[in-house]
ModelCIF file with pLDDT and N, C-alpha, C, O atoms, coordinates in Angstrom:
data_MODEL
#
_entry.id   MODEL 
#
_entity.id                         1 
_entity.type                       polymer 
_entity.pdbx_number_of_molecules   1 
#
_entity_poly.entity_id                      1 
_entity_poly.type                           'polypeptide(L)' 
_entity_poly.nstd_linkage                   no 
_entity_poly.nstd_monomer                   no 
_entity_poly.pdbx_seq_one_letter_code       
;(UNK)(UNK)(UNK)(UNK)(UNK)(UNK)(UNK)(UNK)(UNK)(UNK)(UNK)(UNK)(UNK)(UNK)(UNK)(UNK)
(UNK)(UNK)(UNK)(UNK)(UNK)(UNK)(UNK)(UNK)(UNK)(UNK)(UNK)(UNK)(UNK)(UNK)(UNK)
;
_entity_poly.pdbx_seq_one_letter_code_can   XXXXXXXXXXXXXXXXXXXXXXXXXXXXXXX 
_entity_poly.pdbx_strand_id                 A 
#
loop_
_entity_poly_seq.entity_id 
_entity_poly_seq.num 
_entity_poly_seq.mon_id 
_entity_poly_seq.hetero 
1 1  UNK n 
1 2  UNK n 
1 3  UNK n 
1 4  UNK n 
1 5  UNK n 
1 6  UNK n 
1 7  UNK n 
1 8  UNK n 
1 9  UNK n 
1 10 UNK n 
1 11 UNK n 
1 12 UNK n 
1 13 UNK n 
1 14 UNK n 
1 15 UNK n 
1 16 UNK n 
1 17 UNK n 
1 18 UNK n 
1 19 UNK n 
1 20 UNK n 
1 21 UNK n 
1 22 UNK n 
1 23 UNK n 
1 24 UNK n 
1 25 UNK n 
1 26 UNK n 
1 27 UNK n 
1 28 UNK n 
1 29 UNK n 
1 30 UNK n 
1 31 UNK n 
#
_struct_asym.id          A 
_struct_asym.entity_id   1 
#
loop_
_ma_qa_metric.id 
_ma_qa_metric.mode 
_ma_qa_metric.name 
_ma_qa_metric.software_group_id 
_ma_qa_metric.type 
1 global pLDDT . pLDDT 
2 local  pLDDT . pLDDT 
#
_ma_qa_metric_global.metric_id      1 
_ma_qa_metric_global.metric_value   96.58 
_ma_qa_metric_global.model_id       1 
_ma_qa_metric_global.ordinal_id     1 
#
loop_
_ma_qa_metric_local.label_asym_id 
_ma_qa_metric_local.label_comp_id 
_ma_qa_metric_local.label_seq_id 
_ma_qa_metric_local.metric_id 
_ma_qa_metric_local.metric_value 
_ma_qa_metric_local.model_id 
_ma_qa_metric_local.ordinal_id 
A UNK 1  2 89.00 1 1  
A UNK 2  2 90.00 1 2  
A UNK 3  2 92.00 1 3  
A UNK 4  2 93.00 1 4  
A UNK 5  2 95.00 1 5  
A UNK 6  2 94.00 1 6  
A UNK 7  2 95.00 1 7  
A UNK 8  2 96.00 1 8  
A UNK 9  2 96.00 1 9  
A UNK 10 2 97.00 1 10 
A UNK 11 2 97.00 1 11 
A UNK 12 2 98.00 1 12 
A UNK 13 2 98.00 1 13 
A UNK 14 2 98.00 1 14 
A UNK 15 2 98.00 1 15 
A UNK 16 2 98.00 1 16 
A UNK 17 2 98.00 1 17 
A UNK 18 2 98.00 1 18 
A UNK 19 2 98.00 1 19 
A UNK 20 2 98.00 1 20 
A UNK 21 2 98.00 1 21 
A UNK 22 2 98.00 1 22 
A UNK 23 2 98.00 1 23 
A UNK 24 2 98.00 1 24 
A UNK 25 2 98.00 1 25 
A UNK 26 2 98.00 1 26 
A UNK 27 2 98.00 1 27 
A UNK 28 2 98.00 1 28 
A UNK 29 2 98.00 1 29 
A UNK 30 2 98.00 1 30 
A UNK 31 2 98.00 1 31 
#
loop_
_atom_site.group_PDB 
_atom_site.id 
_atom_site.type_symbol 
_atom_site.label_atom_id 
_atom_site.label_alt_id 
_atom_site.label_comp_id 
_atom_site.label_asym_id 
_atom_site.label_entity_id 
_atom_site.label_seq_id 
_atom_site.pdbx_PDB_ins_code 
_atom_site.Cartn_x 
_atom_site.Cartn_y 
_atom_site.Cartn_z 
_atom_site.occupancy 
_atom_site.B_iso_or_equiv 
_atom_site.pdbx_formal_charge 
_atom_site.auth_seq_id 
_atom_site.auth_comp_id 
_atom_site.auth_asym_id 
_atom_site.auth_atom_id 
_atom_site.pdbx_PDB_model_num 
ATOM 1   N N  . UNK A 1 1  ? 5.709  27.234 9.612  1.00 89.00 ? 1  UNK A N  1 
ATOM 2   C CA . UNK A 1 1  ? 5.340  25.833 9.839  1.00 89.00 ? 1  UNK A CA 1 
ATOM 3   C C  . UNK A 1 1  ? 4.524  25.281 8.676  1.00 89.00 ? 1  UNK A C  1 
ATOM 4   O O  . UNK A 1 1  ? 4.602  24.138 8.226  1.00 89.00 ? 1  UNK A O  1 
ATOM 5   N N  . UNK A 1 2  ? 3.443  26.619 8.105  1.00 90.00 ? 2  UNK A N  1 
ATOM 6   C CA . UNK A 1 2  ? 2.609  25.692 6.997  1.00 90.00 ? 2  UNK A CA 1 
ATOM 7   C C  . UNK A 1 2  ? 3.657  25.571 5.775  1.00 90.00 ? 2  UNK A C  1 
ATOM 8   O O  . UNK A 1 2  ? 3.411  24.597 5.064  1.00 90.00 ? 2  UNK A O  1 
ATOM 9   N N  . UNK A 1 3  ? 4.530  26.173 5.456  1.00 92.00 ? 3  UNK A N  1 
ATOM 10  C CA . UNK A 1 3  ? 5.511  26.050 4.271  1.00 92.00 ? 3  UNK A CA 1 
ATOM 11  C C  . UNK A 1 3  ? 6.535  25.013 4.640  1.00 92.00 ? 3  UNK A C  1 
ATOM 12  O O  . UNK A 1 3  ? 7.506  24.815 3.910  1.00 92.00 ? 3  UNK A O  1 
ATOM 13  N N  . UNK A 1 4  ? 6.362  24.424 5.628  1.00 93.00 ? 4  UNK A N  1 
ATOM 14  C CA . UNK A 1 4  ? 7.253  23.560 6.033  1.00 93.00 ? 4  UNK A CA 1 
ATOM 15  C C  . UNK A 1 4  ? 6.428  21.384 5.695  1.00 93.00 ? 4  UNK A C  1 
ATOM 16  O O  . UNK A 1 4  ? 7.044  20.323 5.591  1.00 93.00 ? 4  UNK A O  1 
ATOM 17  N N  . UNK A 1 5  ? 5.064  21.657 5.648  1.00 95.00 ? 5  UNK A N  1 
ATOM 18  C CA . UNK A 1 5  ? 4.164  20.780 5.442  1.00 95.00 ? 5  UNK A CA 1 
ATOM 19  C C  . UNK A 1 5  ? 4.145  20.339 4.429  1.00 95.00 ? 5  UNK A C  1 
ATOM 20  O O  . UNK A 1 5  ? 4.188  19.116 4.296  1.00 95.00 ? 5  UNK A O  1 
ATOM 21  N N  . UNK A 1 6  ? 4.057  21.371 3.123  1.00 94.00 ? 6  UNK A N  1 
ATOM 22  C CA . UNK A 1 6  ? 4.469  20.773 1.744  1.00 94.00 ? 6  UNK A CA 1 
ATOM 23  C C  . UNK A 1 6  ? 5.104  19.769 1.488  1.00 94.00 ? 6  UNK A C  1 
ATOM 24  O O  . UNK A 1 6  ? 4.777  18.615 1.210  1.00 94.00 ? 6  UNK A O  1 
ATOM 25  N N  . UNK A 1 7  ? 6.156  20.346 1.611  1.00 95.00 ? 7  UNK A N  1 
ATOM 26  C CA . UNK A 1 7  ? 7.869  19.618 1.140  1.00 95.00 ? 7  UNK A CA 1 
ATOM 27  C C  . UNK A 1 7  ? 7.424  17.921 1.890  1.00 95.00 ? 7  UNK A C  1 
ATOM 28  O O  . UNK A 1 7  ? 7.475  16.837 1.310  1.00 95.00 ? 7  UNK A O  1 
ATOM 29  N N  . UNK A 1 8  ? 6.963  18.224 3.464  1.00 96.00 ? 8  UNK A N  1 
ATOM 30  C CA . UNK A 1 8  ? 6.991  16.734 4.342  1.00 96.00 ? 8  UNK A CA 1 
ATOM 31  C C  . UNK A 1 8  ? 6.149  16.202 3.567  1.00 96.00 ? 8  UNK A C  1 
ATOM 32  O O  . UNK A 1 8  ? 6.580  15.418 2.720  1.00 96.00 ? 8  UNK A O  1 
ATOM 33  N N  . UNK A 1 9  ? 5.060  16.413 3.623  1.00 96.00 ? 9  UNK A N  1 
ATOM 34  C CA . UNK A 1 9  ? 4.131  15.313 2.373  1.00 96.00 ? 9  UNK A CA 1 
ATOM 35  C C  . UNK A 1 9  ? 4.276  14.946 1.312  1.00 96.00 ? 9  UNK A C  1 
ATOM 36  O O  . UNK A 1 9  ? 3.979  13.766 1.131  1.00 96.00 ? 9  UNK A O  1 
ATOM 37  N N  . UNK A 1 10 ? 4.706  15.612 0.306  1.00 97.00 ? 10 UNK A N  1 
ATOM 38  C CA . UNK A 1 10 ? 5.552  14.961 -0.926 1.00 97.00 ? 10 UNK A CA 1 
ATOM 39  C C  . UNK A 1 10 ? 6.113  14.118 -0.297 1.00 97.00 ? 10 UNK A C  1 
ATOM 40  O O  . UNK A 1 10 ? 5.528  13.063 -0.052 1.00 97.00 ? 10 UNK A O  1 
ATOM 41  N N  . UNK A 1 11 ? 7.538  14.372 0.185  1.00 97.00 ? 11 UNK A N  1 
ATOM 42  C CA . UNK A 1 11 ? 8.400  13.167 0.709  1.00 97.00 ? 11 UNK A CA 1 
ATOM 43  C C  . UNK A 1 11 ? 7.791  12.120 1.358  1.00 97.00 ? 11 UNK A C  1 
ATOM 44  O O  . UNK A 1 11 ? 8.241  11.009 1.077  1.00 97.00 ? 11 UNK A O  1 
ATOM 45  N N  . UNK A 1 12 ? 6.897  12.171 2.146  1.00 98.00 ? 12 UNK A N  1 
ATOM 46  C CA . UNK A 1 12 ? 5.829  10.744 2.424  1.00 98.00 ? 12 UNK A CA 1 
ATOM 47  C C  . UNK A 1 12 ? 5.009  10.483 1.181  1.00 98.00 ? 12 UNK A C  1 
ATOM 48  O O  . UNK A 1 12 ? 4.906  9.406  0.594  1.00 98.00 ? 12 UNK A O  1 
ATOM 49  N N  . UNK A 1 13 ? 4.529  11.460 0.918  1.00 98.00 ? 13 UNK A N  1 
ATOM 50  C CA . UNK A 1 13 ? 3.904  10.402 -0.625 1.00 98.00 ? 13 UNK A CA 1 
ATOM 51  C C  . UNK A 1 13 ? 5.233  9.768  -1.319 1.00 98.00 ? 13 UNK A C  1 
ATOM 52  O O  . UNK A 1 13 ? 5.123  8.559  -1.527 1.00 98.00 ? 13 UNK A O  1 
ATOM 53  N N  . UNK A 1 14 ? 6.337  10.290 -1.675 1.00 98.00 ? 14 UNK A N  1 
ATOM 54  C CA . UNK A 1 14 ? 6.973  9.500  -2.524 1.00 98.00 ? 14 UNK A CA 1 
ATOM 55  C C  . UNK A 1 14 ? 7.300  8.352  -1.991 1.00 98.00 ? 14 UNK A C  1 
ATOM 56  O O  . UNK A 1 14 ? 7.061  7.257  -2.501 1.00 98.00 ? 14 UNK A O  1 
ATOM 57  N N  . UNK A 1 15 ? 7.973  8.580  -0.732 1.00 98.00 ? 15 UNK A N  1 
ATOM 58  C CA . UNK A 1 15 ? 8.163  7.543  0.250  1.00 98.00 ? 15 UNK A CA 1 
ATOM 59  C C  . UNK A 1 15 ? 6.758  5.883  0.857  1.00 98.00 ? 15 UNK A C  1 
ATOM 60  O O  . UNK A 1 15 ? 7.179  4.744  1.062  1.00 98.00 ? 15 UNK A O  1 
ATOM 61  N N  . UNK A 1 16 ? 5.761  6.140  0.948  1.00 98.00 ? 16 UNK A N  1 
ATOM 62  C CA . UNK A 1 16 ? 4.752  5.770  0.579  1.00 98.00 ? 16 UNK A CA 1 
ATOM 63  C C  . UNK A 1 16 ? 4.968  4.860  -0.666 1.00 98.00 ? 16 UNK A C  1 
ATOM 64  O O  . UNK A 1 16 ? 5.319  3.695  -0.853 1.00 98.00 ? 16 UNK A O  1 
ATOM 65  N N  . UNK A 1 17 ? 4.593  5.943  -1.446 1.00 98.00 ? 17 UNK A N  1 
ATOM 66  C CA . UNK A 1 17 ? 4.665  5.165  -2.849 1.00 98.00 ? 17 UNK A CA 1 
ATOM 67  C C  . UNK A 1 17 ? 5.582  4.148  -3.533 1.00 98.00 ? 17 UNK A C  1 
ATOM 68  O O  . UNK A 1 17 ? 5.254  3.259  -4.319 1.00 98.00 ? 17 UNK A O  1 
ATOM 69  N N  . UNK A 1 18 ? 7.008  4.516  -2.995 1.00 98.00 ? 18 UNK A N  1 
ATOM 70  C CA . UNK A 1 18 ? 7.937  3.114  -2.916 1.00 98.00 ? 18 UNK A CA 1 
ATOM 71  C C  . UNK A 1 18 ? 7.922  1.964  -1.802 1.00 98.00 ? 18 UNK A C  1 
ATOM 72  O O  . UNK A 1 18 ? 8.555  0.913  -1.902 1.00 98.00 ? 18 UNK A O  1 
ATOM 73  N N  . UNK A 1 19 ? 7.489  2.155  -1.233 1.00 98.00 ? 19 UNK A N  1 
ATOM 74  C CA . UNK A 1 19 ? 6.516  1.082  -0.271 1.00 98.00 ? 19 UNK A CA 1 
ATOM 75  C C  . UNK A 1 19 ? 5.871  0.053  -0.727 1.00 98.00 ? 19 UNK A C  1 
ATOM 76  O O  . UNK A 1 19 ? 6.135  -1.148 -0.774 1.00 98.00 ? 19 UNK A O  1 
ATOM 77  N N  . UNK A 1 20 ? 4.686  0.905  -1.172 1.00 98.00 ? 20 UNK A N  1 
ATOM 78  C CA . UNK A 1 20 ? 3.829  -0.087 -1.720 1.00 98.00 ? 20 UNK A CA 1 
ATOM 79  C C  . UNK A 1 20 ? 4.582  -0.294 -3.336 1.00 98.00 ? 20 UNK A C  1 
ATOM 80  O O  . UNK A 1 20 ? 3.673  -0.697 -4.062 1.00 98.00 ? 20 UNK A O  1 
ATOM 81  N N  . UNK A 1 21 ? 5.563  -0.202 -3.953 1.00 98.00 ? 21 UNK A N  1 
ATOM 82  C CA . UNK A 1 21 ? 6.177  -1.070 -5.133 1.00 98.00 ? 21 UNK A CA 1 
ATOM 83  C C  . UNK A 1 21 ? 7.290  -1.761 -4.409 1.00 98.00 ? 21 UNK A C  1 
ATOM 84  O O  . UNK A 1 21 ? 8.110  -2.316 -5.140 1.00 98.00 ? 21 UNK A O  1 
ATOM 85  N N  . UNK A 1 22 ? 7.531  -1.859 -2.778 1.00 98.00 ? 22 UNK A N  1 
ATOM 86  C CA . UNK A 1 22 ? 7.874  -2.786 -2.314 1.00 98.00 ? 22 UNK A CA 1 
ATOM 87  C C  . UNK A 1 22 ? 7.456  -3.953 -2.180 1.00 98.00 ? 22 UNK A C  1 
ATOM 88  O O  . UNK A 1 22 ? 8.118  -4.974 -2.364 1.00 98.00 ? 22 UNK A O  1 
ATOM 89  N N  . UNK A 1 23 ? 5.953  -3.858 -1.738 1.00 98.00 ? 23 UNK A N  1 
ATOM 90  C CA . UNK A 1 23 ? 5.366  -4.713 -1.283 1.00 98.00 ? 23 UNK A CA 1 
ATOM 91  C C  . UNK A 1 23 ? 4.650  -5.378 -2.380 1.00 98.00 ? 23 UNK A C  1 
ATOM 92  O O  . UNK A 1 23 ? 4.077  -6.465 -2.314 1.00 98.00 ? 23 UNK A O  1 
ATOM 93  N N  . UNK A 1 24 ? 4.741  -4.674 -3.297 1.00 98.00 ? 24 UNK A N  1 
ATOM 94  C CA . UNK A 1 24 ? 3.802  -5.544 -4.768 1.00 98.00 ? 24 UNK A CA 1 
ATOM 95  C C  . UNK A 1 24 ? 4.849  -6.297 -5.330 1.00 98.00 ? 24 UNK A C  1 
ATOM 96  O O  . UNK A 1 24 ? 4.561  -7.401 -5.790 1.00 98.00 ? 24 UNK A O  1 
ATOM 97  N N  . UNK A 1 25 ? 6.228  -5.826 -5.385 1.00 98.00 ? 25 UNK A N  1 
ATOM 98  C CA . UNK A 1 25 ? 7.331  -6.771 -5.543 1.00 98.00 ? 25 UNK A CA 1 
ATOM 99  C C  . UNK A 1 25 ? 7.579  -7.755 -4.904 1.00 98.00 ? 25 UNK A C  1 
ATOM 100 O O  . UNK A 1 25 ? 8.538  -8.488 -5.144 1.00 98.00 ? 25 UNK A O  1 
ATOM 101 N N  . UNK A 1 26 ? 6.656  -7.949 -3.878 1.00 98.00 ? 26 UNK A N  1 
ATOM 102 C CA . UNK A 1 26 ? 7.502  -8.701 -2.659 1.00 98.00 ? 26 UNK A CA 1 
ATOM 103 C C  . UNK A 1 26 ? 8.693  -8.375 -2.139 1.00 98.00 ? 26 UNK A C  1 
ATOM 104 O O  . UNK A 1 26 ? 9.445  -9.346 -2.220 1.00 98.00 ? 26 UNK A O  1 
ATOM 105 N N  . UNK A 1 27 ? 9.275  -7.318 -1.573 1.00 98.00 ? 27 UNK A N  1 
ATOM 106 C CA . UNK A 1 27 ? 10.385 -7.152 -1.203 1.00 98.00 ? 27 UNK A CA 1 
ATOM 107 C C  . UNK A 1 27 ? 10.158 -6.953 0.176  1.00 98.00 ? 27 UNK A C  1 
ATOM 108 O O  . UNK A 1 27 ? 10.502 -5.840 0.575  1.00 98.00 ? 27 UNK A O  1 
ATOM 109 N N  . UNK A 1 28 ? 9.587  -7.859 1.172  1.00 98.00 ? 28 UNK A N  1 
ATOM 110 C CA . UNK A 1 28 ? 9.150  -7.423 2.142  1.00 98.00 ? 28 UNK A CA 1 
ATOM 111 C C  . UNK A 1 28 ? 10.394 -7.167 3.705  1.00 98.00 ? 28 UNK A C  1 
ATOM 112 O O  . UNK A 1 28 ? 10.246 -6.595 4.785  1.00 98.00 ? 28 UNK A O  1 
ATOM 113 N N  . UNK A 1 29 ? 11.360 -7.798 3.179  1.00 98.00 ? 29 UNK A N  1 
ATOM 114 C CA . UNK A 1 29 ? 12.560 -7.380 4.413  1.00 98.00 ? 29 UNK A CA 1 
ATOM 115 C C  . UNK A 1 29 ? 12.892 -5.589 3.363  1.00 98.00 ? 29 UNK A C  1 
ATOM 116 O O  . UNK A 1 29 ? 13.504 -4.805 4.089  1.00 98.00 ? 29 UNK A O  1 
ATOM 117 N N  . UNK A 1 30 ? 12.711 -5.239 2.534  1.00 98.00 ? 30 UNK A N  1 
ATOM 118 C CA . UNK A 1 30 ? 13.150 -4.129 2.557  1.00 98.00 ? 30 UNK A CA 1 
ATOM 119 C C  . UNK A 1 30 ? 11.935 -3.109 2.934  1.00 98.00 ? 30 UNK A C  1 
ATOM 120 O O  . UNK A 1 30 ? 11.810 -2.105 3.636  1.00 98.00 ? 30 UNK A O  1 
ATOM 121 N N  . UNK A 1 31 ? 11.290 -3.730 2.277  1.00 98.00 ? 31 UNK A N  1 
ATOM 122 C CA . UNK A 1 31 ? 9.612  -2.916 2.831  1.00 98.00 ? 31 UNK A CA 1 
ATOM 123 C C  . UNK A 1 31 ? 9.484  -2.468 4.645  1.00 98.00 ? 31 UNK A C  1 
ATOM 124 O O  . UNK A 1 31 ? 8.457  -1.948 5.082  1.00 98.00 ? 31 UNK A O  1 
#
């Protein structure tokens, strides 16, 4: 389970992180 936590948080940080260059773009129907 803890080797399984890694991988998920990266992918929410990256995920996250194109978010908010959604939202600084204004792209808010894709946001």
């Amino acid at each position: 389970d803890e080797a399984r936590l890694t991988p998920d948080l990266v992918a929410l940080k990256a995920q996250q992180t194109q978010m908010k260059q959604l939202l600084a773009d204004k792209q808010y129907a894709a946001y």
